[in-house]
Protein backbone atom coordinates (compact mmCIF):
# COMPACT_ATOMS: atom_id res chain seq x y z
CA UNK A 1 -12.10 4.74 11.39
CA UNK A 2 -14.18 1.52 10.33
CA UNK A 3 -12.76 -1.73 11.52
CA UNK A 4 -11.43 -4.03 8.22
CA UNK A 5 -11.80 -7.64 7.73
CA UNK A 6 -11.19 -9.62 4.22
CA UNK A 7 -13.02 -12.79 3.57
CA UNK A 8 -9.90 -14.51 0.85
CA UNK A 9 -6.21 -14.46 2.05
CA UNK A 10 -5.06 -14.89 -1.47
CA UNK A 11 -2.66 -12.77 -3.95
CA UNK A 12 -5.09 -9.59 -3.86
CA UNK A 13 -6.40 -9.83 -0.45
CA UNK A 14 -2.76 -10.22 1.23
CA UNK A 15 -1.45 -7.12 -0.70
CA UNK A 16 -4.53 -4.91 0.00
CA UNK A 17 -4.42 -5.72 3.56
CA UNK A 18 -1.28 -5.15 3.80
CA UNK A 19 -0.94 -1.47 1.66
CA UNK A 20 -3.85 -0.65 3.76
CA UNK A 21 -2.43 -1.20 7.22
CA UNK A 22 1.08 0.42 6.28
CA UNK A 23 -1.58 3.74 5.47
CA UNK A 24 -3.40 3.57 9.35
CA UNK A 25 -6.30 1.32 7.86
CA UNK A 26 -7.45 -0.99 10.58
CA UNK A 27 -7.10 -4.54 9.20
CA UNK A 28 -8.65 -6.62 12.23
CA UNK A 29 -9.75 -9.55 10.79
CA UNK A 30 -9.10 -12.14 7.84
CA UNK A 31 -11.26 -15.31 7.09
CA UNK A 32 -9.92 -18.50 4.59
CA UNK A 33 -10.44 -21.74 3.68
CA UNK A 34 -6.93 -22.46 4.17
CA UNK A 35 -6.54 -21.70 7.92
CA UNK A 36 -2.65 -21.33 7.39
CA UNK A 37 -3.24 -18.67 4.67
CA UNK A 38 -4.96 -16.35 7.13
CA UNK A 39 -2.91 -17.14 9.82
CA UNK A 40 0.27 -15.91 7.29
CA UNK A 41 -1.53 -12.85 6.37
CA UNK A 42 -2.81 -11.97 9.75
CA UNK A 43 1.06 -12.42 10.63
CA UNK A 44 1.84 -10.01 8.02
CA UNK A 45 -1.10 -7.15 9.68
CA UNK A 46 -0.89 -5.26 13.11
CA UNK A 47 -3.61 -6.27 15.24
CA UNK A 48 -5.44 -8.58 12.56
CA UNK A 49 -6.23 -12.01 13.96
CA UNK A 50 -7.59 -15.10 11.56
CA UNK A 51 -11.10 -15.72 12.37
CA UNK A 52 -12.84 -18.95 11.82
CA UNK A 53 -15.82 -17.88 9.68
CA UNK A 54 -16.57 -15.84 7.24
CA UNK A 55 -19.90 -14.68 9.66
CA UNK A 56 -17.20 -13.93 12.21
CA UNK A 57 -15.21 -11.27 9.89
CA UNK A 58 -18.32 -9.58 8.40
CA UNK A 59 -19.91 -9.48 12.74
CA UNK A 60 -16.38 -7.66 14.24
CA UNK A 61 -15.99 -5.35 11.19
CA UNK A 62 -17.48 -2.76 9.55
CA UNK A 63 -16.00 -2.59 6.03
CA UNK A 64 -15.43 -6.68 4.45
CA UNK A 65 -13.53 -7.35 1.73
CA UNK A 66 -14.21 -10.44 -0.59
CA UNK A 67 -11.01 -11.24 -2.23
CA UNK A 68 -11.84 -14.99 -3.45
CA UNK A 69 -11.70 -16.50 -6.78
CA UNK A 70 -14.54 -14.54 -9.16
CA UNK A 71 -17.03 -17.62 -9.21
CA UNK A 72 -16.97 -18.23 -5.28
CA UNK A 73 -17.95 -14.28 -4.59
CA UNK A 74 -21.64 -14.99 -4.75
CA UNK A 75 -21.72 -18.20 -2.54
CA UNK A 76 -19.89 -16.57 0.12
CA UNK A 77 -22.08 -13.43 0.27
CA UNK A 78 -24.78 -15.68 0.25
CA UNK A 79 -23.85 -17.79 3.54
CA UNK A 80 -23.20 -14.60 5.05
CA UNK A 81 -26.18 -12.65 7.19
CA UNK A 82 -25.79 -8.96 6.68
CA UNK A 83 -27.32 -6.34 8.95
CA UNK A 84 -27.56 -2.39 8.31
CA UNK A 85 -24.21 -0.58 9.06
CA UNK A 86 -22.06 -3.02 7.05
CA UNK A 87 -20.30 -2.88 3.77
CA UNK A 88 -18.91 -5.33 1.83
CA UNK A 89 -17.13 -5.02 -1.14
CA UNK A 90 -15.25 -7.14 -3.90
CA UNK A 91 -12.30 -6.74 -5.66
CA UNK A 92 -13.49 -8.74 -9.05
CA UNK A 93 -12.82 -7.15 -12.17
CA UNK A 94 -15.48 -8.05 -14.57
CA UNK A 95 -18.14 -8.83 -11.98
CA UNK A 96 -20.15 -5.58 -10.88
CA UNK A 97 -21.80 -5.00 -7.68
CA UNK A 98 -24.59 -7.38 -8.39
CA UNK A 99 -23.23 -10.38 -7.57
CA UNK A 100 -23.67 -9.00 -3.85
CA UNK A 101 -26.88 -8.28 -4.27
CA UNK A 102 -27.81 -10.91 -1.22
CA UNK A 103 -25.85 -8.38 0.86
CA UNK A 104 -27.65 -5.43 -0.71
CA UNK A 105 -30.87 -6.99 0.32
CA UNK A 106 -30.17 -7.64 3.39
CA UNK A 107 -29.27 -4.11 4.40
CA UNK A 108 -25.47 -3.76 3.40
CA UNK A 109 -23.60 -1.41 1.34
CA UNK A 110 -22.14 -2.46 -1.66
CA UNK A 111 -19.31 -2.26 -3.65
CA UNK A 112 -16.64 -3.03 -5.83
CA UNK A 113 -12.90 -2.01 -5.66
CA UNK A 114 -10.38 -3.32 -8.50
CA UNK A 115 -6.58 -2.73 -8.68
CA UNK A 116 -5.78 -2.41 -12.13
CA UNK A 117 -2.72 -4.30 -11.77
CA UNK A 118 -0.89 -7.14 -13.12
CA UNK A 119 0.03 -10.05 -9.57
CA UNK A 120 1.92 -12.85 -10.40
CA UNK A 121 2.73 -13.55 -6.95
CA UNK A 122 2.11 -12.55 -3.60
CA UNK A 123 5.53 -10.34 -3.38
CA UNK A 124 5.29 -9.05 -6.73
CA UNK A 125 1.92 -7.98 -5.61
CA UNK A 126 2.82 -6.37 -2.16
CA UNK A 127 5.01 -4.12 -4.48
CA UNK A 128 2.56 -3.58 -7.21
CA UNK A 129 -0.88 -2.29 -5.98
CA UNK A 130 0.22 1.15 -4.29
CA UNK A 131 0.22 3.64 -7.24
CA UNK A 132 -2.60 1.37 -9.17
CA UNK A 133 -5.30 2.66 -10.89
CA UNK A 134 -8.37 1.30 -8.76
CA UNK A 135 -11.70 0.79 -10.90
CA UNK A 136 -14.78 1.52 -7.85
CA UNK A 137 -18.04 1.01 -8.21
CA UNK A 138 -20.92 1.76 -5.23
CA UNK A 139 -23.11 4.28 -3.80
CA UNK A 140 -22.58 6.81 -1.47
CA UNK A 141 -21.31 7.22 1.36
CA UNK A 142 -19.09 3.79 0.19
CA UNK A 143 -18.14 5.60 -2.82
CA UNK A 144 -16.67 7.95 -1.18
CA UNK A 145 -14.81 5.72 1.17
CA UNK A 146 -13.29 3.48 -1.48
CA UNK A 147 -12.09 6.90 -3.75
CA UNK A 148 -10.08 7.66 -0.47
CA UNK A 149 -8.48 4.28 -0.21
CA UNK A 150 -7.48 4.30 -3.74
CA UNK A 151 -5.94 7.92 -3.34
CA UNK A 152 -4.41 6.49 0.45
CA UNK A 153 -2.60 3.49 -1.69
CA UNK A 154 -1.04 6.67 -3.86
CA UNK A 155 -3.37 5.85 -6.56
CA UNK A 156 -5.73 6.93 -8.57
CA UNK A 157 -9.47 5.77 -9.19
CA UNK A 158 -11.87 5.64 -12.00
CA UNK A 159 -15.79 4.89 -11.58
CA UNK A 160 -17.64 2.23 -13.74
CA UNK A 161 -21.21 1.58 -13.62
CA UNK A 162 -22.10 -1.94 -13.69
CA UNK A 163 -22.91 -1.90 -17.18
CA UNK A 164 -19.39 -0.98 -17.86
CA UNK A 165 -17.15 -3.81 -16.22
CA UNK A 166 -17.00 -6.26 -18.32
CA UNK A 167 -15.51 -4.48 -21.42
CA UNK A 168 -13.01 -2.71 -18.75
CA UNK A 169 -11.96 -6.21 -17.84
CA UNK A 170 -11.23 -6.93 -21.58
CA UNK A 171 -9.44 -4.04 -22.40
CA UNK A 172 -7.01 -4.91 -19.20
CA UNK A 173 -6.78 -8.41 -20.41
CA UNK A 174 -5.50 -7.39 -23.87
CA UNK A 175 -3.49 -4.80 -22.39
CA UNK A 176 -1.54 -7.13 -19.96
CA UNK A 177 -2.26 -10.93 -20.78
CA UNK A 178 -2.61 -10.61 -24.65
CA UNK A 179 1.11 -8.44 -24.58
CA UNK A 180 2.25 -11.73 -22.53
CA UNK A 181 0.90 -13.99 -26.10
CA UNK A 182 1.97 -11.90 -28.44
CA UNK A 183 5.95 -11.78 -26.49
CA UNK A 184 5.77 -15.34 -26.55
CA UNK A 185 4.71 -15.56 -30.37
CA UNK A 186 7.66 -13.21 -30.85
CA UNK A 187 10.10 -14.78 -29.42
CA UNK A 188 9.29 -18.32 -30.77
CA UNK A 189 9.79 -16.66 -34.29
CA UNK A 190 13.41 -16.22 -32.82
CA UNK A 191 13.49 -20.32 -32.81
CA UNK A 192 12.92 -20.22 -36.14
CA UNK A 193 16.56 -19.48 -36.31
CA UNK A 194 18.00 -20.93 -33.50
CA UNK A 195 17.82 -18.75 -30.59
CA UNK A 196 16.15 -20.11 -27.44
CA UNK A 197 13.53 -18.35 -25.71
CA UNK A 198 15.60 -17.15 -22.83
CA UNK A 199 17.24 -15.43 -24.81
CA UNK A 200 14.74 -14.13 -27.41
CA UNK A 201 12.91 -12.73 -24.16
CA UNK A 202 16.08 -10.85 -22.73
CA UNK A 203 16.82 -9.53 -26.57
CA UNK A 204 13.23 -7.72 -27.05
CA UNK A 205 13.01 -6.59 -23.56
CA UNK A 206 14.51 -3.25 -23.98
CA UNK A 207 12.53 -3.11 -27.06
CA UNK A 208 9.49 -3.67 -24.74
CA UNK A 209 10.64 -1.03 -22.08
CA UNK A 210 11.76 1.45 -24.60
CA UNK A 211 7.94 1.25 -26.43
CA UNK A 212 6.28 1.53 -23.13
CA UNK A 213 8.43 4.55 -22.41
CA UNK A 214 7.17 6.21 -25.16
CA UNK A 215 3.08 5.40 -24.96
CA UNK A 216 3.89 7.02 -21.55
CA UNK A 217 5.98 10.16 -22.77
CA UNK A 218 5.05 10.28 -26.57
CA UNK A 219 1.35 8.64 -26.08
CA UNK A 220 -0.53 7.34 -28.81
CA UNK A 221 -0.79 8.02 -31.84
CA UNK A 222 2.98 9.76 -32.08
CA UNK A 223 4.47 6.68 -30.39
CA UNK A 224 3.63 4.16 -33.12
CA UNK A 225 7.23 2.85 -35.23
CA UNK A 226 7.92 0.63 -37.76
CA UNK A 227 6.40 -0.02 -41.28
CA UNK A 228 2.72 0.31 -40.75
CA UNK A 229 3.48 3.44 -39.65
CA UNK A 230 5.41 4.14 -42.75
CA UNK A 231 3.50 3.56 -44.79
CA UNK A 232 6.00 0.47 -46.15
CA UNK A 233 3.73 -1.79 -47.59
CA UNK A 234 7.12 -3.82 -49.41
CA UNK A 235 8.36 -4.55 -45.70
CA UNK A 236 4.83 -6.13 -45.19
CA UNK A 237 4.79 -7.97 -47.97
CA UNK A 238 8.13 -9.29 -47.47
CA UNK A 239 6.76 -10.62 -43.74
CA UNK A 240 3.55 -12.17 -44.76
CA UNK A 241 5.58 -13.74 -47.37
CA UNK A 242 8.31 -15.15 -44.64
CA UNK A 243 5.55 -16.33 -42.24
CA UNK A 244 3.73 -18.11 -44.31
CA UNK A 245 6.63 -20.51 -44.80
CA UNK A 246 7.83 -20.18 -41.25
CA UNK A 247 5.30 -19.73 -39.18
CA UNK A 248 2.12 -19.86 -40.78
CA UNK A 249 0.29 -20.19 -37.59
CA UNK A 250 0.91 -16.69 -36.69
CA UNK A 251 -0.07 -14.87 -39.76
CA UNK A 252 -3.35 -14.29 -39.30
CA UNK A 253 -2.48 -12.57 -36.11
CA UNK A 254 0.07 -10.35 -37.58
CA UNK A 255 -2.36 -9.53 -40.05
CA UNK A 256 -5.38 -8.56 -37.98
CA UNK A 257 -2.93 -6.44 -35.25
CA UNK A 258 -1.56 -4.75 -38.81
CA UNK A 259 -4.97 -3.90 -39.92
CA UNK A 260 -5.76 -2.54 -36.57
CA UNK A 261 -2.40 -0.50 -36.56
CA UNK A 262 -3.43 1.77 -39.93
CA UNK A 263 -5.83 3.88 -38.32
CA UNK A 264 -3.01 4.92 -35.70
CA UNK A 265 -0.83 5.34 -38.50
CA UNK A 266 -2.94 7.26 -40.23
CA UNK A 267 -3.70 9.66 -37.24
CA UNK A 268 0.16 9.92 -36.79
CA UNK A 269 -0.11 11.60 -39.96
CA UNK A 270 2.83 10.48 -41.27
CA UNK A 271 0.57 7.98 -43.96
CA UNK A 272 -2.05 9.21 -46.56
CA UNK A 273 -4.92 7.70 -47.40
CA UNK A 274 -3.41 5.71 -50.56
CA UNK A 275 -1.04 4.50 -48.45
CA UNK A 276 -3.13 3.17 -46.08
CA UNK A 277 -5.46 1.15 -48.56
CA UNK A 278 -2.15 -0.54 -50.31
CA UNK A 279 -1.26 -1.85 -46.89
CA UNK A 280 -5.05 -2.81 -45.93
CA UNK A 281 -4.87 -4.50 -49.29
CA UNK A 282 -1.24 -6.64 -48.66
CA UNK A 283 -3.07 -7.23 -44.72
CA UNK A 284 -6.15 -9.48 -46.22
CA UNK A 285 -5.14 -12.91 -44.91
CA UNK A 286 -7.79 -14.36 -45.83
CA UNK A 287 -7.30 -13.95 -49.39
CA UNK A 288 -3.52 -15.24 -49.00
């Protein structure tokens, strides 16, 4: 089996390590700025060591992961001489494989290995990325490879071309940090009459779970509720009408997610098409 190092001993890098030595990867070697951040992870890893270069993880290993911050990828492949034999891959989500393309050049395989996954903290993420979706990009035989890690962390895997990973990346940041906005526009609506956030967020959580629960058991369109989906255009009107003197900041917001809504609601089948036009109609914010 191919000898592991990671160049980053950050969020990602600390969980992957870790998953992947608790599934008989060897993990042998971790690089960082921070010396005590590799010496915490390499704590964490049997038989992994903290290194004092970069050069030293990619010479003693045969498989290096790049788990910095996005914008410091390409410097640090770039410092780094590559020889046949080696792969190095990075776990960015909207970069593809060509911001290694120093390695490429220089004789390595390349690739690119995402968790789609939500890590707020080191713990959080230790938890998290088994049973991830993992988004992999590269060539063979390091396709292959990277398909088997994903399905070794009891996940699953889905290949992009490079062309494709930017728009991935924004569909996972509306799914995940855009839900995070539009909780917190929610429950500052809840100030509006007096109830603090703490406890807005604790009210709508089971409201959160429960809609989750049924994208994942109903799916979409059938799990759409509420009056979009309706087809109650006088419950609209009556919450434009209410955020424009209460919040007016948000009502473009709730407009443009309503418009977006319809076409679900329509595919629910539970609207027709009148329907839907009297509610695109009471939706037009900007003629408000």
């Amino acid at each position: 089996m191919q000898k592991i190092g990671f160049i980053g001993a950050g969020t990602v890098g600390t969980a992957l390590a870790i998953r992947l030595s608790e599934r008989g990867y060897q993990v042998v070697a971790v690089y960082s700025r921070r010396q005590t951040s590799a010496e915490k992870l390499a704590q964490a890893v049997n038989s992994c060591r903290a290194v004092d270069s970069s050069q030293e993880v990619a010479d003693i290993t045969e498989l290096i992961f790049i788990t910095t911050p996005d914008d410091a990828i390409g410097a640090v492949v770039s410092g780094i001489q590559w020889r046949d034999g080696k792969s190095v891959v990075h776990c960015s989500g909207a970069d593809s494989t060509e911001t290694l393309e120093a390695a490429r050049k220089m004789g390595a395989d390349v690739g690119a290995f995402h968790p789609l996954q939500t890590f707020a903290s080191v713990r959080q993420a230790i938890d998290n990325i088994a049973g991830s979706t993992f988004a992999v990009e590269a060539e063979e035989p390091l396709l292959s490879t990277l398909k088997e890690m994903a399905t070794a962390l009891d996940g699953e895997w889905i290949e992009l071309k490079a062309s494709d990973k930017v728009i991935y990346h924004a569909a996972a940041v509306i799914a995940c940090n855009y839900l995070v906005t539009l909780v917190k526009l929610a429950t500052d609506l809840w100030q509006t009459f007096d109830v603090p956030q703490d406890q807005a967020t604790r009210a709508l959580l089971p409201l959160l779970r429960g809609t989750i629960h049924n994208i994942e058991t109903i799916g979409i369109p059938k799990c759409l509720t509420g009056p979009i989906a309706r087809g109650d255009t006088g419950t609209i009107k009556k919450h434009i009408s209410a955020l424009q003197k209460a919040a007016p900041g948000v009502l473009t917001t709730y407009c443009e997610l309503g418009r977006q809504a319809i076409p679900i609601a329509l595919a629910k089948g539970r609207v027709n098409e009148e329907q839907a036009e009297d509610m695109q109609a009471a939706l037009k914010c900007d003629t408000i």
